[in-house]
C-alpha atoms as a PDB file:
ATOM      1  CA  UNK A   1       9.622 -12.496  -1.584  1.00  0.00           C
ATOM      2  CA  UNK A   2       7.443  -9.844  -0.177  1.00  0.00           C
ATOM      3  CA  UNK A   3       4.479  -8.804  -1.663  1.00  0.00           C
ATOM      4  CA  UNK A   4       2.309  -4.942  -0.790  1.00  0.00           C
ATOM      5  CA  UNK A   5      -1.382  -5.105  -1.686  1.00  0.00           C
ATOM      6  CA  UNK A   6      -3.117  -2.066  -1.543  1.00  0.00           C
ATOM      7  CA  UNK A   7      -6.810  -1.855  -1.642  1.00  0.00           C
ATOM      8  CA  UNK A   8      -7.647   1.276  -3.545  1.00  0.00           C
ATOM      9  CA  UNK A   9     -10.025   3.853  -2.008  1.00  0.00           C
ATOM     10  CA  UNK A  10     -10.645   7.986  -2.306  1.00  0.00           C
ATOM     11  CA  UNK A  11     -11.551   7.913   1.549  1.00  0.00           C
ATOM     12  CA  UNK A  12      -9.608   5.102   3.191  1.00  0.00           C
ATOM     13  CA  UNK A  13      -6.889   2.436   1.305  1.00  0.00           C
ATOM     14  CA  UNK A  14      -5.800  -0.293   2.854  1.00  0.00           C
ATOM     15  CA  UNK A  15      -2.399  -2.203   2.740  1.00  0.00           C
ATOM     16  CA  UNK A  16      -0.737  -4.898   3.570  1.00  0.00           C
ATOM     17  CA  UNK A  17       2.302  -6.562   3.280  1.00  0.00           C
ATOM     18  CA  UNK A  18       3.084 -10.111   3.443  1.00  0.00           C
ATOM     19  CA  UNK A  19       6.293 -12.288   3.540  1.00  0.00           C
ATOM     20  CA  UNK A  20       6.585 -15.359   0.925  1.00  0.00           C
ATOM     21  CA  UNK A  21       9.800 -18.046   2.166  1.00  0.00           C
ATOM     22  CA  UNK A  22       8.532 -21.892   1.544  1.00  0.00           C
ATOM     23  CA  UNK A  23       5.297 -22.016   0.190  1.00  0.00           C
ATOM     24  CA  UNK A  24       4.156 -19.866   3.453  1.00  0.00           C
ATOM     25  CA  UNK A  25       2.862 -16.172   3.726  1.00  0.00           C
ATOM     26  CA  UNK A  26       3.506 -14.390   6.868  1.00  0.00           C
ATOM     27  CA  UNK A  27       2.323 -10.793   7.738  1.00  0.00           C
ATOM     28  CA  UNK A  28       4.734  -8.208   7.691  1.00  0.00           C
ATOM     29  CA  UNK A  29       2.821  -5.671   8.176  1.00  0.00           C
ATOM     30  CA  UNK A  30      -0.391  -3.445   7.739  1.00  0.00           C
ATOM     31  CA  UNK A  31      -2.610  -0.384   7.471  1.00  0.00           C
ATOM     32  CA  UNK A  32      -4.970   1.858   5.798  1.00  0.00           C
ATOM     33  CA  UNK A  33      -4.454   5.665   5.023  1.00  0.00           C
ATOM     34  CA  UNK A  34      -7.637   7.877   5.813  1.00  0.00           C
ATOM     35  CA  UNK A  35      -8.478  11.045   4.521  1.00  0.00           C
ATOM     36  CA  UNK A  36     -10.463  13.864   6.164  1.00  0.00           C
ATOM     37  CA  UNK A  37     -13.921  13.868   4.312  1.00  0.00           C
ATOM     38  CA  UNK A  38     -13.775  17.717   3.857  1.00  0.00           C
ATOM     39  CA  UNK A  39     -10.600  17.598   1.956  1.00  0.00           C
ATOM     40  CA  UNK A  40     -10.467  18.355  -1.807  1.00  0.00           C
ATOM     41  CA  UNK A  41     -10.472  15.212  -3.746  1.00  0.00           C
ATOM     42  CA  UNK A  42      -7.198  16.419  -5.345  1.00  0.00           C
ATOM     43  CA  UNK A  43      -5.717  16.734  -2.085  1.00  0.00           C
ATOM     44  CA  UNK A  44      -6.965  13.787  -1.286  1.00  0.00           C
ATOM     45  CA  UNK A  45      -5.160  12.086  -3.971  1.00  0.00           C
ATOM     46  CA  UNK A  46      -1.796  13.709  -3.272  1.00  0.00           C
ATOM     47  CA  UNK A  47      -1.913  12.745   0.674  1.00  0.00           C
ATOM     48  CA  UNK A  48      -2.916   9.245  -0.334  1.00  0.00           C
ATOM     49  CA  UNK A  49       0.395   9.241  -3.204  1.00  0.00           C
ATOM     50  CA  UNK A  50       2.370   9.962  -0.509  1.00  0.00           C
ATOM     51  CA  UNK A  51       1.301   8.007   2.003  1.00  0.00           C
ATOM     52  CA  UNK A  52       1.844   4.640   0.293  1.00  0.00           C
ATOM     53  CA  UNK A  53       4.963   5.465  -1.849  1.00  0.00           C
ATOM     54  CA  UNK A  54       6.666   5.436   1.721  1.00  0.00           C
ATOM     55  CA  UNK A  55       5.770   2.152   2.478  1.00  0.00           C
ATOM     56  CA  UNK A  56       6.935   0.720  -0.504  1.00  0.00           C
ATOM     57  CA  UNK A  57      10.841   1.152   0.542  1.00  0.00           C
ATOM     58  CA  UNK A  58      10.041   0.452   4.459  1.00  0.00           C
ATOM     59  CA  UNK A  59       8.581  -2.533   3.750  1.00  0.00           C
ATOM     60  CA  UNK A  60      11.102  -3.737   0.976  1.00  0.00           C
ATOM     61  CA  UNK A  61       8.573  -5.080  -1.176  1.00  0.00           C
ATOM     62  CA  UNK A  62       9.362  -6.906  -4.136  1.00  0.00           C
ATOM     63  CA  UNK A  63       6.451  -6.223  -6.129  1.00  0.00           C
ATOM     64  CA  UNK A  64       2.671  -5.516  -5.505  1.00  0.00           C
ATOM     65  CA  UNK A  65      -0.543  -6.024  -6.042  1.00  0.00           C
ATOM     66  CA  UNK A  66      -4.012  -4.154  -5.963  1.00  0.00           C
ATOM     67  CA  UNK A  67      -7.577  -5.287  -6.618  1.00  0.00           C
ATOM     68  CA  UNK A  68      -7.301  -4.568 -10.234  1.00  0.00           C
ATOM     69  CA  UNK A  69      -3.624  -5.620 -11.421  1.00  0.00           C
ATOM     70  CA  UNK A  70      -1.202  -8.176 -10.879  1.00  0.00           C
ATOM     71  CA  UNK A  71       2.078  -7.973  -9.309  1.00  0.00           C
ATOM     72  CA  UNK A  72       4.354  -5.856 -10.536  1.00  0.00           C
ATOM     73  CA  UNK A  73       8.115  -4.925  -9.709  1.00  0.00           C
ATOM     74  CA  UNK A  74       7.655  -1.292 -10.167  1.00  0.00           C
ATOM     75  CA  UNK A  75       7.099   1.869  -8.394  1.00  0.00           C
ATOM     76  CA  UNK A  76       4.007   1.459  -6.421  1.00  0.00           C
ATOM     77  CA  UNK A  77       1.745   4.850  -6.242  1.00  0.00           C
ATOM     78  CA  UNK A  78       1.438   4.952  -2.380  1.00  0.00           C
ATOM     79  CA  UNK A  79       0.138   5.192   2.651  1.00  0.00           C
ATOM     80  CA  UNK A  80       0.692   5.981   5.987  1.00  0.00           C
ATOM     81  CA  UNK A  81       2.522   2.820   6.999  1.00  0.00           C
ATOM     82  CA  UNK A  82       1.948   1.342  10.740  1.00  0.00           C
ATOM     83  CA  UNK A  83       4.964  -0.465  12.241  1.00  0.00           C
END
């Protein structure tokens, strides 16, 4: 199973994705999307939306998980992903 956890943010979020096969987690992969600090916070928002919905089908994640809720199997609200 793979797993995305995203570390919320306005300025910078991080992610990461990890691989579960036999009680082991390997990284898959990893990154953080950063905003400009002049940029409207609404714009902010929409570049940050963007940025990690596209990782979500790159990374085939199963489900995933943030600071504040548990894994889930739906549509993540998304980051610039790094191969």
């Amino acid at each position: 199973m793979r797993v995305l956890g995203i570390d919320p943010g306005y300025a910078i979020v991080g992610w990461g994705v990890v691989e579960y096969i036999s009680n082991r987690f390997a990284p898959i992969g990893y990154g953080a999307v950063i905003t400009e600090k002049d940029t409207p916070f609404e714009q902010r928002l929409v570049e940050i939306y963007e940025s990690v919905f596209d990782i979500w089908p790159r990374r085939s994640a199963a489900c995933r998980s943030t600071n504040t809720h548990p894994c889930r199997s739906s549509r993540p609200s998304p980051a610039t992903a790094r191969p």
